[in-house]
PDB file of N, CA and C in Angstrom:
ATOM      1  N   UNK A   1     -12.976   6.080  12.780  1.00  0.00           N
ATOM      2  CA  UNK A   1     -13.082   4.765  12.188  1.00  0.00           C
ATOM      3  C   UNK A   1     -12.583   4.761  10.750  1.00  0.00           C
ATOM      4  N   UNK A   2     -12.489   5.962  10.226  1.00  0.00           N
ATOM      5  CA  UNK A   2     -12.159   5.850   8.592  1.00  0.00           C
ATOM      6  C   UNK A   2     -10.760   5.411   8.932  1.00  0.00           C
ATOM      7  N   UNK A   3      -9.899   5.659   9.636  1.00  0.00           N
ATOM      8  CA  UNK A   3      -8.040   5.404   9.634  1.00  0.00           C
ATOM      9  C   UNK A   3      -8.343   3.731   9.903  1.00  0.00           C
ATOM     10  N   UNK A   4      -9.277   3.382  10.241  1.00  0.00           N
ATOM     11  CA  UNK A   4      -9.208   1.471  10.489  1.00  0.00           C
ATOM     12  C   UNK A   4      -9.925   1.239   8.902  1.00  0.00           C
ATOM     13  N   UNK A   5     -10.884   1.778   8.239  1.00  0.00           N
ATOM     14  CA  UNK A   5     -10.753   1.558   6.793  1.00  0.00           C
ATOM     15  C   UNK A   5      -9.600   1.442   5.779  1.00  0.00           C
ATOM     16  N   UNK A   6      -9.091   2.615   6.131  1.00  0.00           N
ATOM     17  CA  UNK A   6      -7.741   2.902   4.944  1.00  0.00           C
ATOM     18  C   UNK A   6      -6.785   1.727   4.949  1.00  0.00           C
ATOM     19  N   UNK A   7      -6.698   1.507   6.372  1.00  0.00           N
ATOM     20  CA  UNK A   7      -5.931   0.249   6.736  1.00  0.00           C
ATOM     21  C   UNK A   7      -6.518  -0.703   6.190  1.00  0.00           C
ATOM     22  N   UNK A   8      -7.309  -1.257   6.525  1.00  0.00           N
ATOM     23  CA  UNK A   8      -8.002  -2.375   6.204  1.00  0.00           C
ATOM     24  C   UNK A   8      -8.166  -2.780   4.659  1.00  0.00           C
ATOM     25  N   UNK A   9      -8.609  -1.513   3.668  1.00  0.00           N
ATOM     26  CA  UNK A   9      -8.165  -1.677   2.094  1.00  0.00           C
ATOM     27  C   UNK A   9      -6.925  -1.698   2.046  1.00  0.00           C
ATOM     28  N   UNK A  10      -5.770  -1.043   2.431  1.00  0.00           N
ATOM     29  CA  UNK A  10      -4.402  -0.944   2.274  1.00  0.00           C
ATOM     30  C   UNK A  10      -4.246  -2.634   2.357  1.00  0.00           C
ATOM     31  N   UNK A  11      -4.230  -3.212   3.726  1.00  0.00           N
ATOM     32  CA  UNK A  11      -3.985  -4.623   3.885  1.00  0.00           C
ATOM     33  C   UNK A  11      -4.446  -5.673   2.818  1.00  0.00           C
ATOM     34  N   UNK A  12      -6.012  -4.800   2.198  1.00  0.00           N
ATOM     35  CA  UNK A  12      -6.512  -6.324   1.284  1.00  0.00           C
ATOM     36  C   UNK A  12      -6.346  -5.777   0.556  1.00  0.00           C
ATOM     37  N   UNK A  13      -5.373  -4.853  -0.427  1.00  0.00           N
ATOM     38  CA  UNK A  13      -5.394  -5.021  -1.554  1.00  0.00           C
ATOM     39  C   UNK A  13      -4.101  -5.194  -1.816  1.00  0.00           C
ATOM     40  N   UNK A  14      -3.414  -4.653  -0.424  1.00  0.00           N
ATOM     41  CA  UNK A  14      -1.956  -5.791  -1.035  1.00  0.00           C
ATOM     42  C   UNK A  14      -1.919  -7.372  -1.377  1.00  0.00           C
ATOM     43  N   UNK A  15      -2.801  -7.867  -0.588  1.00  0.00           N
ATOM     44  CA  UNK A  15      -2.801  -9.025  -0.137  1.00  0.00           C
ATOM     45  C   UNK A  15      -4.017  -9.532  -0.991  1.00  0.00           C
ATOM     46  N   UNK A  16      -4.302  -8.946  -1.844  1.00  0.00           N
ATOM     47  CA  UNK A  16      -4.635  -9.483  -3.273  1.00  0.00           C
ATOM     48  C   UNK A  16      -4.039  -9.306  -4.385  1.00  0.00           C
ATOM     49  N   UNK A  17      -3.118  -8.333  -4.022  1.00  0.00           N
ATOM     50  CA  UNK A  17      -1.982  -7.924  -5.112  1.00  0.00           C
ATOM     51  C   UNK A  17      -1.074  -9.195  -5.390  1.00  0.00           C
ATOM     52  N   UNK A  18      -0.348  -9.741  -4.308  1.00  0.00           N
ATOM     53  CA  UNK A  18       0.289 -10.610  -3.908  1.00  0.00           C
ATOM     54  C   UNK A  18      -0.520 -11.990  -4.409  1.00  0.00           C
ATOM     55  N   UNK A  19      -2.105 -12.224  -4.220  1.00  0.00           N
ATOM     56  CA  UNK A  19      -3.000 -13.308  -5.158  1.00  0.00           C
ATOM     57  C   UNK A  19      -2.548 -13.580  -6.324  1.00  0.00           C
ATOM     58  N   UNK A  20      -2.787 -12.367  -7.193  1.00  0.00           N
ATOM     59  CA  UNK A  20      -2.500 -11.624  -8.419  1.00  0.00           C
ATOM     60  C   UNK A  20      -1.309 -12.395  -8.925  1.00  0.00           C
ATOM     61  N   UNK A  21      -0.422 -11.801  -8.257  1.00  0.00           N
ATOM     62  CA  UNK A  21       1.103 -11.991  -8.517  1.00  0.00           C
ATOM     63  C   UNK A  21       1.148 -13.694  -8.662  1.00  0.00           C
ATOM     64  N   UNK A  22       0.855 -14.428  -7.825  1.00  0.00           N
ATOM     65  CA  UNK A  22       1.107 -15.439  -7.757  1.00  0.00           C
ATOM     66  C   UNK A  22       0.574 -16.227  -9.114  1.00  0.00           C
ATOM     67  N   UNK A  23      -0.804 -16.056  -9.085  1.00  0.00           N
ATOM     68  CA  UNK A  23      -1.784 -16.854 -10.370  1.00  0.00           C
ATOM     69  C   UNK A  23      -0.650 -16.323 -11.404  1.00  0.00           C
ATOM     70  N   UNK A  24      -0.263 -15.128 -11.719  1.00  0.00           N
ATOM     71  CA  UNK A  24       0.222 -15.115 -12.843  1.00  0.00           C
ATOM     72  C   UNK A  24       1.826 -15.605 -12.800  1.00  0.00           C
ATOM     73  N   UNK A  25       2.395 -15.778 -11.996  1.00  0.00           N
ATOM     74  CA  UNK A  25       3.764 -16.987 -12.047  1.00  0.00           C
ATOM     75  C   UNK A  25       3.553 -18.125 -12.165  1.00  0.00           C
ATOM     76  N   UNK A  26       2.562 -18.474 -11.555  1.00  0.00           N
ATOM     77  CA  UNK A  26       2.388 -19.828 -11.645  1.00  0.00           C
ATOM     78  C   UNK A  26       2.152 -20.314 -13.800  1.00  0.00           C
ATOM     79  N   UNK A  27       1.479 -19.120 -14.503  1.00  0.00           N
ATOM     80  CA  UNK A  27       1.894 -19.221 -15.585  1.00  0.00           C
ATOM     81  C   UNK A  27       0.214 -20.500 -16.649  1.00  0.00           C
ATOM     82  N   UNK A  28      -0.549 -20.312 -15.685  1.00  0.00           N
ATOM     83  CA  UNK A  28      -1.868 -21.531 -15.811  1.00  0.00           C
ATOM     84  C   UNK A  28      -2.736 -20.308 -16.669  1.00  0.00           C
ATOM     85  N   UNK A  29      -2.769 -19.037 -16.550  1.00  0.00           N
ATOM     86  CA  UNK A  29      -4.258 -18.138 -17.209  1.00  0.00           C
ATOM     87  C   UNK A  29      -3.566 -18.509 -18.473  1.00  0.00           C
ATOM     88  N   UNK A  30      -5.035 -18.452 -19.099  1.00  0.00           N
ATOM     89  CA  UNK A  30      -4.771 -17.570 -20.913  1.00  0.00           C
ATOM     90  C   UNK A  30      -4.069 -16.550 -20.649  1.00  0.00           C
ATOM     91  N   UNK A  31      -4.289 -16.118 -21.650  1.00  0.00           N
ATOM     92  CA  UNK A  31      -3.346 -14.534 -22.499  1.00  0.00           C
ATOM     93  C   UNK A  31      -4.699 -13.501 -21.591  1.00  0.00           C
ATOM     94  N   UNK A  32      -5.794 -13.567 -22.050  1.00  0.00           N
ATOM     95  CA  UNK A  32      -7.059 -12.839 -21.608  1.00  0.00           C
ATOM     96  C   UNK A  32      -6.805 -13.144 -20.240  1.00  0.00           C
ATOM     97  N   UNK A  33      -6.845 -14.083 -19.599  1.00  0.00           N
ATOM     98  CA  UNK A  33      -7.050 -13.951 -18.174  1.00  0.00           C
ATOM     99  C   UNK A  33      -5.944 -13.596 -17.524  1.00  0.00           C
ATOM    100  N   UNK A  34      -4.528 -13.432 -18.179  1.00  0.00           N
ATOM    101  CA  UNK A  34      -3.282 -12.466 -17.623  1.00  0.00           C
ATOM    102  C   UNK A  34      -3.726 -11.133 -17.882  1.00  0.00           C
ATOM    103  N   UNK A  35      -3.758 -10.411 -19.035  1.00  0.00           N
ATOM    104  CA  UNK A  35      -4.169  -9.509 -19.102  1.00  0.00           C
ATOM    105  C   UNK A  35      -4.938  -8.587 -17.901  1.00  0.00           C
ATOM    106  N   UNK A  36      -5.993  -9.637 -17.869  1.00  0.00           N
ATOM    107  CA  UNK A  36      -6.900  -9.184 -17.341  1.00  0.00           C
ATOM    108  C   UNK A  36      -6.304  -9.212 -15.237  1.00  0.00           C
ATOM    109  N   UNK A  37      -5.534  -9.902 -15.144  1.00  0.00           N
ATOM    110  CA  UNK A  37      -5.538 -10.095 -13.780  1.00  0.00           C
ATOM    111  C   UNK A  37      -3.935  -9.037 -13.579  1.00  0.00           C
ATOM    112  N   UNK A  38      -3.136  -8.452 -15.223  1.00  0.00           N
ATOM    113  CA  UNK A  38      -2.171  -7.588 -14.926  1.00  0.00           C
ATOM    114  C   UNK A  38      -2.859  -6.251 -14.905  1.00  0.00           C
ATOM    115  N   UNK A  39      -4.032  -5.929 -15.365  1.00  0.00           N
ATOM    116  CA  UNK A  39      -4.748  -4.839 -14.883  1.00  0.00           C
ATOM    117  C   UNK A  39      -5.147  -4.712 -13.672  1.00  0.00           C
ATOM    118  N   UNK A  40      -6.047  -5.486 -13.413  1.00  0.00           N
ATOM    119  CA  UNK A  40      -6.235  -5.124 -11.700  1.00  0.00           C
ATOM    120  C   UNK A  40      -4.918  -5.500 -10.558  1.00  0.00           C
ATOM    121  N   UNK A  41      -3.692  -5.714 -11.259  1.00  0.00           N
ATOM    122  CA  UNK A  41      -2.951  -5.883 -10.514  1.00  0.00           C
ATOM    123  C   UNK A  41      -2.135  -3.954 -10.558  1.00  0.00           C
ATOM    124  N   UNK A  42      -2.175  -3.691 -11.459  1.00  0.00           N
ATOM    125  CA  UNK A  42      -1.518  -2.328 -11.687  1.00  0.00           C
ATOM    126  C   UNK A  42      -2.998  -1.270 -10.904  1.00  0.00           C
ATOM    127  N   UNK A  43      -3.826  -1.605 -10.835  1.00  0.00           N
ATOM    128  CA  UNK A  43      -4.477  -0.848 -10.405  1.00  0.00           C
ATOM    129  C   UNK A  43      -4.823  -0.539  -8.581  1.00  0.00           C
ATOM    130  N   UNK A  44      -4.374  -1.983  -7.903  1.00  0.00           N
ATOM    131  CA  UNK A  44      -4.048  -2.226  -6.508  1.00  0.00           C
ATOM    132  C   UNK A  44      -2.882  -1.583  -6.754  1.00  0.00           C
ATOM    133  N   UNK A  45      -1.709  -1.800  -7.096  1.00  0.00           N
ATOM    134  CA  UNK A  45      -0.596  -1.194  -7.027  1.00  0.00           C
ATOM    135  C   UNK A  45      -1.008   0.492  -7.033  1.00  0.00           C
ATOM    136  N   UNK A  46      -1.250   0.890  -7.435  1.00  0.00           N
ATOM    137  CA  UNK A  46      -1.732   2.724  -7.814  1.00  0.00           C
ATOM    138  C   UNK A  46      -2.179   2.820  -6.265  1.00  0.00           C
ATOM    139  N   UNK A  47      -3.110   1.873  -6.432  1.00  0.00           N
ATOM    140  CA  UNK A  47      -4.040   2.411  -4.629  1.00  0.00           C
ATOM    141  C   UNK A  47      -3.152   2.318  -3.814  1.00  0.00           C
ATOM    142  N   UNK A  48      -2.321   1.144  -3.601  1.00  0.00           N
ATOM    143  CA  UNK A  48      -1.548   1.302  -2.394  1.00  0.00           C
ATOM    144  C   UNK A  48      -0.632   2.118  -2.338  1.00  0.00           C
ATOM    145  N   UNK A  49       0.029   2.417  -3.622  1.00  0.00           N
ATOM    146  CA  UNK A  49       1.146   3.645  -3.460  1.00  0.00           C
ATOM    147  C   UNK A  49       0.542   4.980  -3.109  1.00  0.00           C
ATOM    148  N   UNK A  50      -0.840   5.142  -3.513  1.00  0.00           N
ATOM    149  CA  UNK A  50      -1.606   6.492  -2.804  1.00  0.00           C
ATOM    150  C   UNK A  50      -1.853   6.110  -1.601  1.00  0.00           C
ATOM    151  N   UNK A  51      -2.210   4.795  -0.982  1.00  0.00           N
ATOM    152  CA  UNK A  51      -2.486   4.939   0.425  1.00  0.00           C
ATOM    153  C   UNK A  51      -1.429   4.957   1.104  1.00  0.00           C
ATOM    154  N   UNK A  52       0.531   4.951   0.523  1.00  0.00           N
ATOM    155  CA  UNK A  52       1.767   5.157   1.200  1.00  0.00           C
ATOM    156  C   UNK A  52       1.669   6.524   1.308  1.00  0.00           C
ATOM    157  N   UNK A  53       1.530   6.891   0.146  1.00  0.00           N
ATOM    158  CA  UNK A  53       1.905   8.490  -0.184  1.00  0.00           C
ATOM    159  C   UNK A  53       1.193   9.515   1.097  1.00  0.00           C
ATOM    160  N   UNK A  54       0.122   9.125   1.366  1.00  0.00           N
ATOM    161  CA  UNK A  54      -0.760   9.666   1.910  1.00  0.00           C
ATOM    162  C   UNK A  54      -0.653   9.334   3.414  1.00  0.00           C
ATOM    163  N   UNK A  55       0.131   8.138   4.061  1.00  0.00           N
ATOM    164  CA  UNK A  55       0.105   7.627   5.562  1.00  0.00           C
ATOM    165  C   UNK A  55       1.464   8.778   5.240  1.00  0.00           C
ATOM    166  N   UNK A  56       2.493   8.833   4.523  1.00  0.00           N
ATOM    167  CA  UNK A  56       3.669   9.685   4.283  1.00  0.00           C
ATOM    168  C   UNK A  56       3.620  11.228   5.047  1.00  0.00           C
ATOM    169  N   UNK A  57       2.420  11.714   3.943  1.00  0.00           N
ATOM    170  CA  UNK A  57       2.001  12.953   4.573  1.00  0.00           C
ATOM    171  C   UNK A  57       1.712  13.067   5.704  1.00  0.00           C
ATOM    172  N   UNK A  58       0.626  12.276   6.205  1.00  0.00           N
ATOM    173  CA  UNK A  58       0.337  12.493   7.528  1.00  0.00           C
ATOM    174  C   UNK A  58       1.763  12.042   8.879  1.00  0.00           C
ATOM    175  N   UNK A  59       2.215  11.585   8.563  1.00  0.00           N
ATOM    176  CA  UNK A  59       3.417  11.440   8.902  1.00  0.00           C
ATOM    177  C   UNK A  59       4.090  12.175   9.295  1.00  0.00           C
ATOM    178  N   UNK A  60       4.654  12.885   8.392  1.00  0.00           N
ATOM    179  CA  UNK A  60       5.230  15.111   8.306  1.00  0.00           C
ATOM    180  C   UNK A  60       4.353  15.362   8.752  1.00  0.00           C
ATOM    181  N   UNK A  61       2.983  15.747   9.100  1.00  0.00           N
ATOM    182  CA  UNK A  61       2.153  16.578   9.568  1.00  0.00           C
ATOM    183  C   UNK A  61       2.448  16.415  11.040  1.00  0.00           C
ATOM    184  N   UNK A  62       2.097  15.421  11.142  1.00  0.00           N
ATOM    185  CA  UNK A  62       2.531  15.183  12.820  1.00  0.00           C
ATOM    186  C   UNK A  62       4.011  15.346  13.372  1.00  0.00           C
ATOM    187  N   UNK A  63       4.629  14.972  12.735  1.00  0.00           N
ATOM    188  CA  UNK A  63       6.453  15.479  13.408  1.00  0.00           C
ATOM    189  C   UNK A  63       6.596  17.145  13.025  1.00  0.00           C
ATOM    190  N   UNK A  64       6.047  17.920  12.159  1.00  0.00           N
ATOM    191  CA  UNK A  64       5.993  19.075  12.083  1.00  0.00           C
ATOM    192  C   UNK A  64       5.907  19.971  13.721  1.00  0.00           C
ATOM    193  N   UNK A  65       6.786  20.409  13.746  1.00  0.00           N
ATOM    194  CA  UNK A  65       6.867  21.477  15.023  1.00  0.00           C
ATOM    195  C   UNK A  65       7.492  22.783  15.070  1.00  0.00           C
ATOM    196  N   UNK A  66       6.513  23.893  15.055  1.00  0.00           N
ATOM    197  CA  UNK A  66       7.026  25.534  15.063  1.00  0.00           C
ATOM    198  C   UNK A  66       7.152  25.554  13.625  1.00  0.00           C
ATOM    199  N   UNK A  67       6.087  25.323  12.913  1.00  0.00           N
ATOM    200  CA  UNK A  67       6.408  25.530  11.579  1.00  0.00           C
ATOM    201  C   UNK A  67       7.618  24.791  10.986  1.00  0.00           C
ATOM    202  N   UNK A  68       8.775  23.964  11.282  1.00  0.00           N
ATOM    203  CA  UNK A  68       9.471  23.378  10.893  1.00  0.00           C
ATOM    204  C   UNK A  68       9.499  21.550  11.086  1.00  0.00           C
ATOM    205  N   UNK A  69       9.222  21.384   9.821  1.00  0.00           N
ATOM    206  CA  UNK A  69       9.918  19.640   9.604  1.00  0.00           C
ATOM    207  C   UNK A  69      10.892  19.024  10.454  1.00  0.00           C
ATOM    208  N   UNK A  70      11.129  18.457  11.375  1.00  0.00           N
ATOM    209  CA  UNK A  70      12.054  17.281  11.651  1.00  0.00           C
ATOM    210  C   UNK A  70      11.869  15.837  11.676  1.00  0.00           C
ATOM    211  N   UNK A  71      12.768  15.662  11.106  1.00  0.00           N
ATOM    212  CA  UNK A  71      12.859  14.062  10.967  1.00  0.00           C
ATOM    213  C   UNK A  71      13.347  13.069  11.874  1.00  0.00           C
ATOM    214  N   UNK A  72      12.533  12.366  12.418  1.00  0.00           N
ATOM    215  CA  UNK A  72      13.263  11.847  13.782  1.00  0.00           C
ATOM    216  C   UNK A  72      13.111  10.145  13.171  1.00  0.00           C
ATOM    217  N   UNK A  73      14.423   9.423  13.070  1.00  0.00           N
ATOM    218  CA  UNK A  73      14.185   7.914  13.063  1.00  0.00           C
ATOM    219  C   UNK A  73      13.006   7.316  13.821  1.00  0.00           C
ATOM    220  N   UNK A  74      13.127   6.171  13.271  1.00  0.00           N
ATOM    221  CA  UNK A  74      12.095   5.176  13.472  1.00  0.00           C
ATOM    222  C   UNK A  74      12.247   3.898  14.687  1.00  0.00           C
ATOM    223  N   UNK A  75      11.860   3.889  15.492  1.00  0.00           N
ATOM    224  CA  UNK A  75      12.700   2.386  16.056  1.00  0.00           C
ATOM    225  C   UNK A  75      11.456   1.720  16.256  1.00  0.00           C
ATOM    226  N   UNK A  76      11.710   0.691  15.606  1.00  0.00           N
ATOM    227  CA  UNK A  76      10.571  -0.521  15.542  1.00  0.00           C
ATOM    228  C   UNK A  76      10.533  -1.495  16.553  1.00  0.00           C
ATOM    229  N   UNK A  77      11.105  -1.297  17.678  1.00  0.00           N
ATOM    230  CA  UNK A  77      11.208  -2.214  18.956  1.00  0.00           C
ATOM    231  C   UNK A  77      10.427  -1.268  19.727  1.00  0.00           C
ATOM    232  N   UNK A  78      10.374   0.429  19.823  1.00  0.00           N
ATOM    233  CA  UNK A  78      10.125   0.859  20.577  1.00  0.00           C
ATOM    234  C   UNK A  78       8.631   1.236  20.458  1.00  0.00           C
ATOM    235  N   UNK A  79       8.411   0.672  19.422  1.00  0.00           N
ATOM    236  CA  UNK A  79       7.140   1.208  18.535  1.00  0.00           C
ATOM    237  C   UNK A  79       5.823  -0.193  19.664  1.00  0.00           C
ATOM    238  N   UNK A  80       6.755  -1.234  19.562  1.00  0.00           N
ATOM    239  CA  UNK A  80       5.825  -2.196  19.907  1.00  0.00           C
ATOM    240  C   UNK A  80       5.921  -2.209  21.461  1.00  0.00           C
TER     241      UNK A  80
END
């Protein structure tokens, strides 16, 4: 059940990242409330690039065979 967690923060904190992003184009906060909403925006950003980094690894771990790395494409039709 933890791999349906990781997911599940991965999903909402992009998808508050993307909140984030928006309030501050739209260009309506103070100075303090940009600030404040470009911090927790850099800080979702950090998490999700560790939760890439990390689906990454496990990634190689699993195509790993006989002690050697191969890289086999991706096909996203075949996936579904």
């Amino acid at each position: 059940m933890a791999r349906k967690k990781a997911s599940i923060d991965f999903e909402q904190s992009l998808a508050d990242l993307q909140t984030l992003v928006e309030r501050l184009e739209n260009g309506e906060l103070s100075l303090e409330d940009s600030l404040t909403a470009f911090e927790q925006g850099i800080s979702l950003t950090r998490d999700c690039q560790a939760a890439l980094v990390q689906a990454e690894q496990k990634v190689q771990v699993l195509l790993e065979r006989d002690g050697e790395l191969k890289a086999e494409p991706f096909d996203a039709e075949q996936a579904e």
